[in-house]
Protein backbone atom coordinates (compact mmCIF):
# COMPACT_ATOMS: atom_id res chain seq x y z
CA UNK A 1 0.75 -8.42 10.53
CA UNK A 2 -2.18 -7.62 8.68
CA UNK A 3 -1.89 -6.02 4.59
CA UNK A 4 -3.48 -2.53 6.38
CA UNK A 5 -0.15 -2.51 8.34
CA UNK A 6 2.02 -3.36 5.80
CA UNK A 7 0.54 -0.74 3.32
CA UNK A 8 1.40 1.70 6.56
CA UNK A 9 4.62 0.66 7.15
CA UNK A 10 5.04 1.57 2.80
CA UNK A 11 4.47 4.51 3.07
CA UNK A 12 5.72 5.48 6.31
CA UNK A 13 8.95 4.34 5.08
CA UNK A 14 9.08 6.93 2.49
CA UNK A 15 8.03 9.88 4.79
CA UNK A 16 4.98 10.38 2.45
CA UNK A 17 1.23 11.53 3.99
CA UNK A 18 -1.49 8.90 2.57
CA UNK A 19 -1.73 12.00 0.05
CA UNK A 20 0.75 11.76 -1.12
CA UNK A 21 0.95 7.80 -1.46
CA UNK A 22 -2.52 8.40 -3.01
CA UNK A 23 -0.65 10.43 -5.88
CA UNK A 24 2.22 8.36 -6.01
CA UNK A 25 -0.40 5.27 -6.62
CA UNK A 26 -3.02 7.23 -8.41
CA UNK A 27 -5.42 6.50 -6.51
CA UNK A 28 -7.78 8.65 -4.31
CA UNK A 29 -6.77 9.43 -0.78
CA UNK A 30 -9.98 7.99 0.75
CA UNK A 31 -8.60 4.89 -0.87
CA UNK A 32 -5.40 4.83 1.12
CA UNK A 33 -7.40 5.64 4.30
CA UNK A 34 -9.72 3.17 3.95
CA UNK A 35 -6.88 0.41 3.52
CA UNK A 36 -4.62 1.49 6.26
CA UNK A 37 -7.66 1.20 8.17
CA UNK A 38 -8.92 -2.22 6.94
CA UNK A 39 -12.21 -1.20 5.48
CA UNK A 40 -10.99 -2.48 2.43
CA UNK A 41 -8.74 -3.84 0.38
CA UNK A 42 -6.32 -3.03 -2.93
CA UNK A 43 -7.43 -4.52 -6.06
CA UNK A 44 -4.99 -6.55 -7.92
CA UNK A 45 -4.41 -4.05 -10.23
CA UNK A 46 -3.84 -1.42 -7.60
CA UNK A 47 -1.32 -3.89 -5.84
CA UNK A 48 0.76 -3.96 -9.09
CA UNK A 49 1.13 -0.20 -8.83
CA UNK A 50 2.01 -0.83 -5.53
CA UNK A 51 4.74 -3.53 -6.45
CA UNK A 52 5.93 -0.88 -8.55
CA UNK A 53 6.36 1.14 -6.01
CA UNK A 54 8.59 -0.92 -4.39
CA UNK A 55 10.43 -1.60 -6.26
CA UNK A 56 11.06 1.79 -7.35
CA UNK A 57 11.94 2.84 -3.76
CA UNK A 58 13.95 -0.18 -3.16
CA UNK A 59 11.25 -1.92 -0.31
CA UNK A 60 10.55 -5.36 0.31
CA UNK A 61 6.89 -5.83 -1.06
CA UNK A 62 7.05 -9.69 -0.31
CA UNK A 63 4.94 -9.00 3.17
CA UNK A 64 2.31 -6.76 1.63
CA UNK A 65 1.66 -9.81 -0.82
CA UNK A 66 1.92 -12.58 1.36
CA UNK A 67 -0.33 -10.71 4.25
CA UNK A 68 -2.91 -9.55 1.18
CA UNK A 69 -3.39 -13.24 -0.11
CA UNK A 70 -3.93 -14.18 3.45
CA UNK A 71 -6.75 -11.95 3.97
């Protein structure tokens, strides 16, 4: 799996739009676009929101951070 699918997976989970994620994250919605499509990739401050997130919702963020430090 790749960190674009992982970050997909996320948010599909949660039955959220990449708008929504976007707010959830504060971040922009191009932003979430543009990672679910691999044309870039989360800062590390951006994944700790992310890990947040998680953890919040109750998901397993271990595959996000093992497939983002592979890339």
């Amino acid at each position: 799996m790749t960190y674009s699918t992982e970050i997909k997976k996320l948010r599909r989970k949660c039955f959220l739009s990449q708008e929504a994620f976007a707010r959830e994250l504060e971040v922009s919605f191009s932003s979430v676009n543009r990672w679910e499509g691999g044309r870039s990739k989360p800062n590390i401050m951006t994944m700790k929101k992310i890990k947040d997130f998680c953890e919040t919702h109750h998901l397993d963020f271990s595959e996000l951070e093992k497939t983002w430090n592979e890339n």
